[in-house]
N, C-alpha and C. Protein backbone atom coordinates (compact mmCIF):
# COMPACT_ATOMS: atom_id res chain seq x y z
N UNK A 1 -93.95 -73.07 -90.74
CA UNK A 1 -93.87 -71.65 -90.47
C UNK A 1 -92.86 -71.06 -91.46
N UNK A 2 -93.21 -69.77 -92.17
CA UNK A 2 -92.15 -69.37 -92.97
C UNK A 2 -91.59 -68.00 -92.35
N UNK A 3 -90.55 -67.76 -92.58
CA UNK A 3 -89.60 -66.66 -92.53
C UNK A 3 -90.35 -65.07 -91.92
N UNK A 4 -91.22 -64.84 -92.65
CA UNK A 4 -92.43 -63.82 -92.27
C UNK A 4 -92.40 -63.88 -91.56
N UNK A 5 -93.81 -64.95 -91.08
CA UNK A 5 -94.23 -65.41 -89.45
C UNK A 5 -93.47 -65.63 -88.75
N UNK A 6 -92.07 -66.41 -88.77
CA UNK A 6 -91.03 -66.58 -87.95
C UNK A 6 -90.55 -64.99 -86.91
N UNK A 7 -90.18 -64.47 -88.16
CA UNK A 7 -89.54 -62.88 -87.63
C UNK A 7 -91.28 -61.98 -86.55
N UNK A 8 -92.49 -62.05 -87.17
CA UNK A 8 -93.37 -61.93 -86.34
C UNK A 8 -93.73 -62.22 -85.33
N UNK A 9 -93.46 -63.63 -85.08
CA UNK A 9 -93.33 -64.47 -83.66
C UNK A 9 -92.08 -64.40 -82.84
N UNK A 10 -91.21 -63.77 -83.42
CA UNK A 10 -89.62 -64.02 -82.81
C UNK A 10 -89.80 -62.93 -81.49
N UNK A 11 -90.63 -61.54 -81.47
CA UNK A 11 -90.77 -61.19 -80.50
C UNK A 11 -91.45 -61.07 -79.34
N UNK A 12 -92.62 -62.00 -79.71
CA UNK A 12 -94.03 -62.60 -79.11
C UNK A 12 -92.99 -63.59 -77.95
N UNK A 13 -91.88 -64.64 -78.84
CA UNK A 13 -91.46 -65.47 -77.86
C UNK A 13 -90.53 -65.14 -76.82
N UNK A 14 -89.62 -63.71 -77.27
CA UNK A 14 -89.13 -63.35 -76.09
C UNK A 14 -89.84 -62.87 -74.93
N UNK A 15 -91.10 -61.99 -75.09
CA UNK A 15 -91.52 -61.79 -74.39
C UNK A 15 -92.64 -62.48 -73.57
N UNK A 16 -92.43 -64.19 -74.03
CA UNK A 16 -92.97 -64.47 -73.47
C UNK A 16 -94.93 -64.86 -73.48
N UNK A 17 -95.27 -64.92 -74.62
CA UNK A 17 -96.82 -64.73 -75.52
C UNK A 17 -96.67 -65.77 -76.15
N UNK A 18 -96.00 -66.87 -76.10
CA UNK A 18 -96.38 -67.74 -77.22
C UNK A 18 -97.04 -68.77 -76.22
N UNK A 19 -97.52 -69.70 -76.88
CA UNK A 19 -98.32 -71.31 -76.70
C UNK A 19 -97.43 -72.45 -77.04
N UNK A 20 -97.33 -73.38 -76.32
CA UNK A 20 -96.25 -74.58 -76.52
C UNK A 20 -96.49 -74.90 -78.25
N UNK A 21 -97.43 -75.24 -78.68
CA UNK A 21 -97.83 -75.18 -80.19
C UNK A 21 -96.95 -74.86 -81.24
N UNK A 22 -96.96 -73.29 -80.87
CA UNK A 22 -96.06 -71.96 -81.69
C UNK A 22 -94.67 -71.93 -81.20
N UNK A 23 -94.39 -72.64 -79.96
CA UNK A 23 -93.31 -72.54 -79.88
C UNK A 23 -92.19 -73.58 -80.25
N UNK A 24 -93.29 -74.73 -80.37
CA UNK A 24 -92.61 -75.95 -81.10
C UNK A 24 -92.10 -75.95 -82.68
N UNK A 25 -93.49 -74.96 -83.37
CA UNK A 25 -92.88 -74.98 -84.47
C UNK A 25 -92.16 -73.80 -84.78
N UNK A 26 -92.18 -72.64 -84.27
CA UNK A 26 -91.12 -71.88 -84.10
C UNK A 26 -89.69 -72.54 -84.21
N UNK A 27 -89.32 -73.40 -83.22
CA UNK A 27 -87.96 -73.94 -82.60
C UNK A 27 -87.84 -74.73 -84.12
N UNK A 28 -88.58 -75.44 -84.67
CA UNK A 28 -88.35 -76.49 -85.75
C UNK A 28 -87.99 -75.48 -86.89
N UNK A 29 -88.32 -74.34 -87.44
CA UNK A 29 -87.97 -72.93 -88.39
C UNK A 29 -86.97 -72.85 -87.71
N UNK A 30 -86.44 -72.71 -87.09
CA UNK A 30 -84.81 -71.89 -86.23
C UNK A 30 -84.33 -73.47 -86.61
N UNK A 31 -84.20 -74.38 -87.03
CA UNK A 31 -83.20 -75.43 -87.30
C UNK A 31 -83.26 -75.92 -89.06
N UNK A 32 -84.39 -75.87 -89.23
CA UNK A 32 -84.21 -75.21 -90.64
C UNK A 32 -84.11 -74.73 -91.76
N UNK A 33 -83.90 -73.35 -90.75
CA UNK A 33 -83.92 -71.68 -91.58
C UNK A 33 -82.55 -71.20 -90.95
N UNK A 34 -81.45 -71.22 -91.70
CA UNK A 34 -80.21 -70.19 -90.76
C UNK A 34 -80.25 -68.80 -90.89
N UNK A 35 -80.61 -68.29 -91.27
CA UNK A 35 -81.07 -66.90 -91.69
C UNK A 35 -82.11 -66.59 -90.51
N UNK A 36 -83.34 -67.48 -90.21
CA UNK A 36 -84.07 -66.73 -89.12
C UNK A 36 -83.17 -67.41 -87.65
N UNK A 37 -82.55 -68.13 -87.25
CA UNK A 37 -81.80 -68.55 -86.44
C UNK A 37 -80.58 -67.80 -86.32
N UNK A 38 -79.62 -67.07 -87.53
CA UNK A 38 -78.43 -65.80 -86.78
C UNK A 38 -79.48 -65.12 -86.06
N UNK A 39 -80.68 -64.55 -87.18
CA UNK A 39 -81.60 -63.22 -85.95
C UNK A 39 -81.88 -63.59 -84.84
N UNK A 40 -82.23 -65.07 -84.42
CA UNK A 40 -82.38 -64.95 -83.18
C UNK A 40 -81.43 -65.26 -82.57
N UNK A 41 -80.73 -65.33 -82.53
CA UNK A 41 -79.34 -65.87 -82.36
C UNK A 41 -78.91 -64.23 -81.54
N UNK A 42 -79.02 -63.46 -82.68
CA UNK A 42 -78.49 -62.06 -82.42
C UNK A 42 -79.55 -61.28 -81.47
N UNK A 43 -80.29 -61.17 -81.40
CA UNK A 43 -81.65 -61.07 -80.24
C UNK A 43 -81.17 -61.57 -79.12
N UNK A 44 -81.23 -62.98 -78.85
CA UNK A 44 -80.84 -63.81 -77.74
C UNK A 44 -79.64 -63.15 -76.89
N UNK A 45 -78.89 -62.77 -77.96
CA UNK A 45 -77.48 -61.73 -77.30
C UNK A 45 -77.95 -60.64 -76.97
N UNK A 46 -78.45 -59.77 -76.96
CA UNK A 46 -79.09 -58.18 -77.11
C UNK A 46 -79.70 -57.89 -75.66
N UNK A 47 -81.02 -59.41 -75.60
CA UNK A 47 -81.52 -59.70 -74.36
C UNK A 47 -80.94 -60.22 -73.57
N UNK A 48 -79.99 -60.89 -73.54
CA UNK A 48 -79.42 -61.64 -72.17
C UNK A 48 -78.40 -60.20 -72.11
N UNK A 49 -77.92 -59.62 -73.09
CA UNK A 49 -76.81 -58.55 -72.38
C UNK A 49 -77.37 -57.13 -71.46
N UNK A 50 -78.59 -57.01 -72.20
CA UNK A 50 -79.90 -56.13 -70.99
C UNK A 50 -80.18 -56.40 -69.69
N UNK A 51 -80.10 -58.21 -69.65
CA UNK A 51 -80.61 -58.54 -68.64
C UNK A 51 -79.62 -58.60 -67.28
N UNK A 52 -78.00 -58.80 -67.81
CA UNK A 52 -76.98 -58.51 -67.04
C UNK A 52 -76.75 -57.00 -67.17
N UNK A 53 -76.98 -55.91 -67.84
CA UNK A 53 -76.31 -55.20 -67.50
C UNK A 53 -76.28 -54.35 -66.29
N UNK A 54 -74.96 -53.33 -65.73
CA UNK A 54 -75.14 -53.26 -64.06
C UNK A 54 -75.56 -51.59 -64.35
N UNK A 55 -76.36 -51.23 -63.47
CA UNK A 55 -76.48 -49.75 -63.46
C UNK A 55 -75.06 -48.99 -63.08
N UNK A 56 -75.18 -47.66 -63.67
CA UNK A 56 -74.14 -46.61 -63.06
C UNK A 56 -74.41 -46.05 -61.91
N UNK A 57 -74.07 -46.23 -61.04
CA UNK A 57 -74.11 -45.07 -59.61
C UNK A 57 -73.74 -43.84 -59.72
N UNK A 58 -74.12 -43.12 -59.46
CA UNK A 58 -73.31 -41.65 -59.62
C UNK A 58 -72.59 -41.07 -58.01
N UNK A 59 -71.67 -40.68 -58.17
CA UNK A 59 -70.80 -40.49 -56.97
C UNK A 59 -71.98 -39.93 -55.81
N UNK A 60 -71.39 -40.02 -54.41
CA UNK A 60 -72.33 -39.53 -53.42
C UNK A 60 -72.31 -38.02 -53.71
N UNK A 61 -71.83 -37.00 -54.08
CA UNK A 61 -71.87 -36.09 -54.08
C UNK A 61 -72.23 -35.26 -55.40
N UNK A 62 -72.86 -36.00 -55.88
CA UNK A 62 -73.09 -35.68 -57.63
C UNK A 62 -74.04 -34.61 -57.51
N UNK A 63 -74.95 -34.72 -55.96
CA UNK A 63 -75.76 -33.73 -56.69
C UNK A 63 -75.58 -32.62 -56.00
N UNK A 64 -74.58 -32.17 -55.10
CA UNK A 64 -73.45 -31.10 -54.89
C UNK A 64 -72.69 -30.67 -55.44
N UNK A 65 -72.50 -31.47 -56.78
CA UNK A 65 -71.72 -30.78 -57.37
C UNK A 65 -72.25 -30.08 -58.89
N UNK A 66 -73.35 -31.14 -58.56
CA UNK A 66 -74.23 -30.24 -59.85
C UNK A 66 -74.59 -28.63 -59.26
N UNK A 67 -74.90 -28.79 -58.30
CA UNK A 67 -75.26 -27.85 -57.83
C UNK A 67 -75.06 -26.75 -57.40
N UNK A 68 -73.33 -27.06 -57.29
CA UNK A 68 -72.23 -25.85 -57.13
C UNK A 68 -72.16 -25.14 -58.99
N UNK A 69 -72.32 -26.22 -59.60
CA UNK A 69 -71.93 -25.72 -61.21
C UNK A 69 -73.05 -24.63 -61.18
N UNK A 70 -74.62 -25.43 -61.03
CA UNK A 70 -75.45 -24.50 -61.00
C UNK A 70 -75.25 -22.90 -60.72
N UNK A 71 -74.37 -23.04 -59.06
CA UNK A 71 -74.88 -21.71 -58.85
C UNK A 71 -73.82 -20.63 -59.33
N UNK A 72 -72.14 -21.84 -59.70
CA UNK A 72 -71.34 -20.73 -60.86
C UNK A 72 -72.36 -19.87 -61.70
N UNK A 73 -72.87 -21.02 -62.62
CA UNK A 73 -73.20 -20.51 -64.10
C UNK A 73 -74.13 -19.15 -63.18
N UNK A 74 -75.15 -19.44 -62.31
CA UNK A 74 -75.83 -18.44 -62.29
C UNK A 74 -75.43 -17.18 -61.44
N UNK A 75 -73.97 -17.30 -60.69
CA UNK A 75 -73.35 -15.95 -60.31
C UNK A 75 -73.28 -15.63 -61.91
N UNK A 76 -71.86 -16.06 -62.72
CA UNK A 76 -71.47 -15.67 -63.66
C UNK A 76 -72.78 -14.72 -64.39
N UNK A 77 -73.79 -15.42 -64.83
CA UNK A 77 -74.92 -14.40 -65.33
C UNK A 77 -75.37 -13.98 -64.95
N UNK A 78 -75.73 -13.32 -63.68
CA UNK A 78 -75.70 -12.41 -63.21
C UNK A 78 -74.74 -11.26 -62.96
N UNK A 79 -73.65 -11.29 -62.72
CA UNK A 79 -72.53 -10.54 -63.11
C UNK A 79 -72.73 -9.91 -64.40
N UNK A 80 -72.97 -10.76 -65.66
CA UNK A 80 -72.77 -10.32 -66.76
C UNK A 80 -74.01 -9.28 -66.85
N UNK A 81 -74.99 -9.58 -66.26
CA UNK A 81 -76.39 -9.07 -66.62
C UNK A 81 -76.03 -7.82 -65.46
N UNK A 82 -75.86 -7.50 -64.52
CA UNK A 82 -75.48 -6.32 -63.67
C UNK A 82 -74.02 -5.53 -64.53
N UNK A 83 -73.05 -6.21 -65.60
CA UNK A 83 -71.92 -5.31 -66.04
C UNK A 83 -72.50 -4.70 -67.12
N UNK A 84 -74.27 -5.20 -68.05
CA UNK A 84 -74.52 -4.83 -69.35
C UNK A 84 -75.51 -3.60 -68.51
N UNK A 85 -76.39 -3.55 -66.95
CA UNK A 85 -76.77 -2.65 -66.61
C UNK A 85 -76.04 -1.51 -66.47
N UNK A 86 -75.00 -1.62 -66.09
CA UNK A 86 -74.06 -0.61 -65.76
C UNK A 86 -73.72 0.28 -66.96
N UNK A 87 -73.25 -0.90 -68.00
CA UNK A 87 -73.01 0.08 -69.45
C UNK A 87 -73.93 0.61 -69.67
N UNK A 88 -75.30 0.10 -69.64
CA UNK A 88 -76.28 0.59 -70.35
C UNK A 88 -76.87 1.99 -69.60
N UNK A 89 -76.86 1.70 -68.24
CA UNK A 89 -76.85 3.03 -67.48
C UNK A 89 -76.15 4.68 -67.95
N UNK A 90 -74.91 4.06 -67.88
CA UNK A 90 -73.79 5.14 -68.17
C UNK A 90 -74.27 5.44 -69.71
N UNK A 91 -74.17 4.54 -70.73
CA UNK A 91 -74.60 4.85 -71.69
C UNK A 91 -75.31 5.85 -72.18
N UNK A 92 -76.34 5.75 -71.13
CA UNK A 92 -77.66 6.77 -71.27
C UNK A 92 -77.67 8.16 -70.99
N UNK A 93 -76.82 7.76 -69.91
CA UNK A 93 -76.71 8.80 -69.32
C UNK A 93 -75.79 10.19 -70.25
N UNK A 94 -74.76 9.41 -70.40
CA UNK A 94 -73.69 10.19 -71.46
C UNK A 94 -74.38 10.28 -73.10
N UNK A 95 -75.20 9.81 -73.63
CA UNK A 95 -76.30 9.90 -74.68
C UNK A 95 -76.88 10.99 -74.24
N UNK A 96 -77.61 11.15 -73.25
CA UNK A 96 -78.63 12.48 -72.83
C UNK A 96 -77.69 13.76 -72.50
N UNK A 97 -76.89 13.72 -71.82
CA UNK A 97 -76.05 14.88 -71.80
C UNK A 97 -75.54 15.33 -73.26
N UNK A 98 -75.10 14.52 -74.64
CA UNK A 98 -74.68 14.94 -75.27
C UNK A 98 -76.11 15.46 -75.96
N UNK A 99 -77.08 14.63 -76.24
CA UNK A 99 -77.80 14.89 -77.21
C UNK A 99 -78.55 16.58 -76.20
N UNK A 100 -78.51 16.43 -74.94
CA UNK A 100 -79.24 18.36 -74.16
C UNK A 100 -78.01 19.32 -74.76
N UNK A 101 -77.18 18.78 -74.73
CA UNK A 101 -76.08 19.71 -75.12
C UNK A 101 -75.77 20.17 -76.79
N UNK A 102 -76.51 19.27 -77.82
CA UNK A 102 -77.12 19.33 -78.88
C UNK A 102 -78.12 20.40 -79.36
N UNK A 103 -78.90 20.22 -77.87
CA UNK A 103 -80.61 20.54 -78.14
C UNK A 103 -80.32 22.25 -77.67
N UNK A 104 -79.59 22.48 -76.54
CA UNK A 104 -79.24 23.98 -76.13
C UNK A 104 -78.25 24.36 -76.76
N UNK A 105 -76.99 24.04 -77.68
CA UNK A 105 -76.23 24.55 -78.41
C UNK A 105 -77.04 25.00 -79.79
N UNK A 106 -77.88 24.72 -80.04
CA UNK A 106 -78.92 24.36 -81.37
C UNK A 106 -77.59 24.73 -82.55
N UNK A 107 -76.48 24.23 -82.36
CA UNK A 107 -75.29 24.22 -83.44
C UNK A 107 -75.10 25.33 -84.25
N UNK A 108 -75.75 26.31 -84.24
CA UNK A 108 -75.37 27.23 -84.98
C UNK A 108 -75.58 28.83 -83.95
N UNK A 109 -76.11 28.81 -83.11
CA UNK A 109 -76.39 29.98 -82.29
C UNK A 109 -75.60 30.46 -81.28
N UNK A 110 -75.61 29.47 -80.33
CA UNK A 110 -75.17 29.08 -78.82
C UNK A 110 -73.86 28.79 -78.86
N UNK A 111 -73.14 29.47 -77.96
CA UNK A 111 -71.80 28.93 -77.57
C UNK A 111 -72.01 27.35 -76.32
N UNK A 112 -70.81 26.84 -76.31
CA UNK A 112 -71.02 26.00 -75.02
C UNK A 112 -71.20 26.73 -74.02
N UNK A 113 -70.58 28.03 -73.36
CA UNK A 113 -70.50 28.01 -72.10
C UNK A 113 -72.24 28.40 -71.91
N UNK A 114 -72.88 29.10 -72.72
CA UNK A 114 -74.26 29.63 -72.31
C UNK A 114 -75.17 27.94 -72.72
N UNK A 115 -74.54 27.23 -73.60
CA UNK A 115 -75.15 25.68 -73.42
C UNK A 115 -75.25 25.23 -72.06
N UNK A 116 -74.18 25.03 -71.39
CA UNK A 116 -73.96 24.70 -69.49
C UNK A 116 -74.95 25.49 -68.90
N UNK A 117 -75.07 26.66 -69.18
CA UNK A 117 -76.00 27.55 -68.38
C UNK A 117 -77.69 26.99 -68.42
N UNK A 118 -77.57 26.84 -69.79
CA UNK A 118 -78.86 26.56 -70.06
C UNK A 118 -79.20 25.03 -69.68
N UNK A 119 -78.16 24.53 -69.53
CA UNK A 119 -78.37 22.71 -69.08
C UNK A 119 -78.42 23.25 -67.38
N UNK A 120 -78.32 24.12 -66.83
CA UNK A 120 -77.64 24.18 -65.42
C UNK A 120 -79.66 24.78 -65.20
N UNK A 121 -80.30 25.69 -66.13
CA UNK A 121 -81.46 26.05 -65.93
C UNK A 121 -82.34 24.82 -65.77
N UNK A 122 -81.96 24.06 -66.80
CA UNK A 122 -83.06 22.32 -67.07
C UNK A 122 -83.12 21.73 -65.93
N UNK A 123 -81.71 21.96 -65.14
CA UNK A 123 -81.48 20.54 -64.15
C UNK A 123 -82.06 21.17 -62.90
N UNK A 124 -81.93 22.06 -63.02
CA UNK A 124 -82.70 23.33 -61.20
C UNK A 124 -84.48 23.27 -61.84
N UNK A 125 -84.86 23.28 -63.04
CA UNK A 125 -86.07 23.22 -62.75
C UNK A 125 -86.24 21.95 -62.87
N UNK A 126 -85.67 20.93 -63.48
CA UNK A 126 -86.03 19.20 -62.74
C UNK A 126 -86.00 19.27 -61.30
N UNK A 127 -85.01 19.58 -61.03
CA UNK A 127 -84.95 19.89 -59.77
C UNK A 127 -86.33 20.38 -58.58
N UNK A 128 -86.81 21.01 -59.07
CA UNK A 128 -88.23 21.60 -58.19
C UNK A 128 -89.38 20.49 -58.57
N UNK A 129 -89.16 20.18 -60.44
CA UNK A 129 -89.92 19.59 -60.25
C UNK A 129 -90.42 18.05 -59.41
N UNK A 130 -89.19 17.46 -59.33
CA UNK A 130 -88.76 16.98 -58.90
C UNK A 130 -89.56 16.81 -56.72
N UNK A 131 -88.75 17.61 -56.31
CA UNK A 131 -89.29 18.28 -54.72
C UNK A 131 -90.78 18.47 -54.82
N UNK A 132 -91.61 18.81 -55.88
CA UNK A 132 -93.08 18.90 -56.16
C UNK A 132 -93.25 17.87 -55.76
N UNK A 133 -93.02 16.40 -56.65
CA UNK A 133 -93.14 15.42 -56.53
C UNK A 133 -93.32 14.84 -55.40
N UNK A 134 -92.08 14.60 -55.00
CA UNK A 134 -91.88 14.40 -53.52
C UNK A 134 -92.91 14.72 -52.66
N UNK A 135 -92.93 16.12 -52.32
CA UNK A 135 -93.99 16.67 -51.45
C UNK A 135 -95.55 16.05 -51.66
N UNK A 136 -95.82 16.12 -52.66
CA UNK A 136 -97.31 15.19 -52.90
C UNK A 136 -97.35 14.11 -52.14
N UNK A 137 -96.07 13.18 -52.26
CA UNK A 137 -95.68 11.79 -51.95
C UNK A 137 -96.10 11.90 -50.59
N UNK A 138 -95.40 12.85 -49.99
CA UNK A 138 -95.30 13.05 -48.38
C UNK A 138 -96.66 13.28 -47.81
N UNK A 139 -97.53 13.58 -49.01
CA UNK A 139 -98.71 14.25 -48.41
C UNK A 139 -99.83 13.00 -48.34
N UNK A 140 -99.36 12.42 -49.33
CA UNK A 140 -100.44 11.41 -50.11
C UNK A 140 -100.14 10.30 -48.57
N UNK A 141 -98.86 10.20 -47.91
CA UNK A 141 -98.75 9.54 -47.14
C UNK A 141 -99.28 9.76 -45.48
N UNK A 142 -99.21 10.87 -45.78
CA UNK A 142 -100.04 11.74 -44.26
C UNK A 142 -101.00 11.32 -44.35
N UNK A 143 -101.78 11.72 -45.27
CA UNK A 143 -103.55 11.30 -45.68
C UNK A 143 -103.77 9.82 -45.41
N UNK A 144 -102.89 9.12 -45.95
CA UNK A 144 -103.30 7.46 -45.58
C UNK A 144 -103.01 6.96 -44.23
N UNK A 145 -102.02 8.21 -43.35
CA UNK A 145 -101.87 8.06 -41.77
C UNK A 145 -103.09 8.06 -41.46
N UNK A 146 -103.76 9.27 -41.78
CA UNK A 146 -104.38 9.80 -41.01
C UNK A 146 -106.21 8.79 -41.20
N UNK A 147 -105.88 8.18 -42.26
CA UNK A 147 -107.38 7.15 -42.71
C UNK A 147 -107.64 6.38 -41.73
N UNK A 148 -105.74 5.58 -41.78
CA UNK A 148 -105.52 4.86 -40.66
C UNK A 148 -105.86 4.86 -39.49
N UNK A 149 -105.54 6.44 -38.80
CA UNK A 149 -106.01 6.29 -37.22
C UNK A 149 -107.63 6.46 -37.28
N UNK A 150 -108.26 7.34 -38.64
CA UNK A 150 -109.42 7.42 -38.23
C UNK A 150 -110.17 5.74 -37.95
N UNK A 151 -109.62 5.21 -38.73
CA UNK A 151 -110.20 3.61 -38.91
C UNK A 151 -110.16 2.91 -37.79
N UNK A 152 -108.73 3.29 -36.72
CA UNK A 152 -108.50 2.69 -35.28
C UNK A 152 -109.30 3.38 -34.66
N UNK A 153 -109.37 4.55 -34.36
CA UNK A 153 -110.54 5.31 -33.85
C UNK A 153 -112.06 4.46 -33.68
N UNK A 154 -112.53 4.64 -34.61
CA UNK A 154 -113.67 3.86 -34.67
C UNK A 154 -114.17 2.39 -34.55
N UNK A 155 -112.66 1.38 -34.57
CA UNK A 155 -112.44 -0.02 -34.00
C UNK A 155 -112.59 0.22 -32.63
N UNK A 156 -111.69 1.16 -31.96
CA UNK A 156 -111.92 1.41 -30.57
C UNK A 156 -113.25 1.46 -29.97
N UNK A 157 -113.64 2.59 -30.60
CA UNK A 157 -115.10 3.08 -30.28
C UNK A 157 -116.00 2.08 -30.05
N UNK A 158 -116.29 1.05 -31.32
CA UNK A 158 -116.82 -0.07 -31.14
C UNK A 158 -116.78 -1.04 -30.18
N UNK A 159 -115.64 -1.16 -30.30
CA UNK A 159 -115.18 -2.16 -28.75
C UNK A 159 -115.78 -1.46 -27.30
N UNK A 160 -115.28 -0.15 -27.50
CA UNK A 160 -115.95 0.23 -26.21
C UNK A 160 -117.77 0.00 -26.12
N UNK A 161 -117.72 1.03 -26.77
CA UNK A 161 -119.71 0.72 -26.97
C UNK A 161 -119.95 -0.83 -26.48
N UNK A 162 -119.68 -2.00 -27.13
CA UNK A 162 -120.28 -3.25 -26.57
C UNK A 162 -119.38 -3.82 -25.94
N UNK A 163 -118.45 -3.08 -24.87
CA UNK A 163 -117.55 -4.19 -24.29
C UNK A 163 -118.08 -4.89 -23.43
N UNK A 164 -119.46 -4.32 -22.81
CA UNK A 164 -119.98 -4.70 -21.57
C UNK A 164 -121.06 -6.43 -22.29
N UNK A 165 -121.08 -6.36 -23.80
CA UNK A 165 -121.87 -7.43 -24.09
C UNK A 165 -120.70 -8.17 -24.57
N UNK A 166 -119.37 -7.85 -24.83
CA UNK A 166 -118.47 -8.96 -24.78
C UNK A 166 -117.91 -9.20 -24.01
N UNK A 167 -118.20 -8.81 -22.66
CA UNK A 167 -118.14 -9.71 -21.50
C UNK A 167 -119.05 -10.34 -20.91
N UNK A 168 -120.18 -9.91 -21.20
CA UNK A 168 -121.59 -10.53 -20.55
C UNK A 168 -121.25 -12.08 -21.74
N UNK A 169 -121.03 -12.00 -23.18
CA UNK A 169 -120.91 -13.37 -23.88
C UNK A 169 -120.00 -14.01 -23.26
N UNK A 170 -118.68 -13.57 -22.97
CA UNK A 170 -117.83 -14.33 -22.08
C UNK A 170 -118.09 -15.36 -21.27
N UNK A 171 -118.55 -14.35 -20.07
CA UNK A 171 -118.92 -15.08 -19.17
C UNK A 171 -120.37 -16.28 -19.22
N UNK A 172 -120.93 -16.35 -20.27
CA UNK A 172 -121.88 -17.26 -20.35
C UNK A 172 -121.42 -18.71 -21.40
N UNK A 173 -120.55 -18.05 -22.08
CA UNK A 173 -119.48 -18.96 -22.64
C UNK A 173 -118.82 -20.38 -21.28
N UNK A 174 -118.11 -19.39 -20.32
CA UNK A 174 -117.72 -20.07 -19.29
C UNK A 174 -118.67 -20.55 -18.61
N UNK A 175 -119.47 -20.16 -18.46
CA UNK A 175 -121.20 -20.81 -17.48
C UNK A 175 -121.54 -22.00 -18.12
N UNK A 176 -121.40 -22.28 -19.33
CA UNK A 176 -122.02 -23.18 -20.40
C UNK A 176 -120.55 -24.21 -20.17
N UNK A 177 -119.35 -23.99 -20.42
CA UNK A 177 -118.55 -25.04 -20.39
C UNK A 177 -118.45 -25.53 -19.23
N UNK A 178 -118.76 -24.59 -18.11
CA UNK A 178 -118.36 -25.46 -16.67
C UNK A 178 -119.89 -26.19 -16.36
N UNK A 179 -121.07 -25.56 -17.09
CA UNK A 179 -121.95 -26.89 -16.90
C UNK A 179 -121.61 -28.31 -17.55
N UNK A 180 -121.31 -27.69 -18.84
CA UNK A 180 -120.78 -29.15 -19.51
C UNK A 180 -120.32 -29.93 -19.40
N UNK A 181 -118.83 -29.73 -18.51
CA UNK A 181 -117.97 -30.44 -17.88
C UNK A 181 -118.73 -31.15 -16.60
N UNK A 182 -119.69 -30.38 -15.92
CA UNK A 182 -120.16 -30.99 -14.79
C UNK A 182 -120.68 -32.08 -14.54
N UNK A 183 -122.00 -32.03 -15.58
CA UNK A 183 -122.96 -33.18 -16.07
C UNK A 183 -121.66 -34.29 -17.17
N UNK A 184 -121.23 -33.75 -17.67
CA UNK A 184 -120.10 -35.02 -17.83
C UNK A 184 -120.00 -35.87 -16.79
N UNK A 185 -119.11 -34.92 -15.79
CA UNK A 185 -118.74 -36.00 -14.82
C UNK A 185 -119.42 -36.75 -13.69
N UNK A 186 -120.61 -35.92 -14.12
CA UNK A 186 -121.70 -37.03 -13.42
C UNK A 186 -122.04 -38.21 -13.64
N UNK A 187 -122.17 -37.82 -14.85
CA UNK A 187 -122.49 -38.91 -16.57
C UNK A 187 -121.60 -40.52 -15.90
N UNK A 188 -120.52 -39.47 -16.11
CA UNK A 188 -119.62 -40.76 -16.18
C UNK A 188 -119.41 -41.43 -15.14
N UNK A 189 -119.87 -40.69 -13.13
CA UNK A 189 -120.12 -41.07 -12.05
C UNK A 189 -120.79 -42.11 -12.19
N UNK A 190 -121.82 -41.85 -12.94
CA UNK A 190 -123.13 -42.66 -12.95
C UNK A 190 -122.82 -44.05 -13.62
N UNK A 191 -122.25 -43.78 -14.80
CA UNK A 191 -121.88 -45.07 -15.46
C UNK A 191 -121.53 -45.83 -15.00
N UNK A 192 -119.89 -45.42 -13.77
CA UNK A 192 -119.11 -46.49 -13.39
C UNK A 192 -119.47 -46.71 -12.41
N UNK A 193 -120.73 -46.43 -11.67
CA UNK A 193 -121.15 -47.61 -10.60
C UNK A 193 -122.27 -48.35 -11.21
């Protein structure tokens, strides 16, 4: 066997694939070849130190405490993500007031105080438009009351109209199980003598 085949077979035999044959002359190359004998040599160490080694346990509480980290990190970003809403809110807000106060000063005409006036006109007719809104809302919601009861209305109705045949099914329902049960226990009278 030469050196090649040696190193080719060297992992066939750890794991166990070889034939007494191959493994005889294997063993006769490992005495000698010192060169393919350090490698296995150094293998032999690699695998027996795999084969002792001990697992890590992780503390009983490892995964409480992962889990507390967890829910830091995810207060913390959240915090951060509710302090960039906030700026960004205000932001806007103070952006739109300056830039209406832009738009009604038109910089060369308008004083501020008739600017306020005219921002004070914008915000009273948002304002209505606004209550328009609303009111639709209120209405749009009446209307779907009122679908509603018509729809119970007519569940009722129904029920009434055939209540007298969902009790006539009832009761033949019960006629049918208490025969059933009867002839059962005849059945089974009969059997056990």
């Amino acid at each position: 066997m030469n050196c090649e085949k040696s190193k080719d077979y060297m992992m066939k035999y750890f794991d166990g694939e070889t034939n007494e044959a191959d493994q005889l002359l294997f063993r006769q190359h490992l005495q000698d070849c010192s060169s393919c004998k350090d490698e296995y040599e150094q293998l032999e160490d690699i695998f027996t130190a795999l084969e002792t080694r001990t697992e890590v346990e992780p503390p009983d509480n490892f995964e409480a405490m992962v889990m507390d980290k967890v829910a830091i990190i995810e207060k913390e970003r959240e915090e951060r993500k509710a302090k960039r809403i906030v700026w960004l809110y205000n932001g806007t807000i103070i952006l739109s007031i300056i830039l209406i106060l832009f738009y009604v000063a038109d910089l060369r005409q308008v004083n501020l105080v008739s600017a306020f006036d005219k921002i004070g006109e914008y915000f009273t007719s948002f304002s209505s438009v606004t209550a328009a809104i609303i009111g639709v809302v209120k209405d749009l919601f009446v209307l779907l009351g009122n679908a509603l009861l018509v729809v119970v209305d007519v569940a009722i109705s129904i029920v009434k109209s055939y209540y007298y045949i969902f009790l006539a099914l009832a009761l033949m329902i019960l006629l049918v199980q208490r025969l059933l049960n009867y002839l059962g226990g005849t059945y089974a009278r009969k059997e056990a003598e």
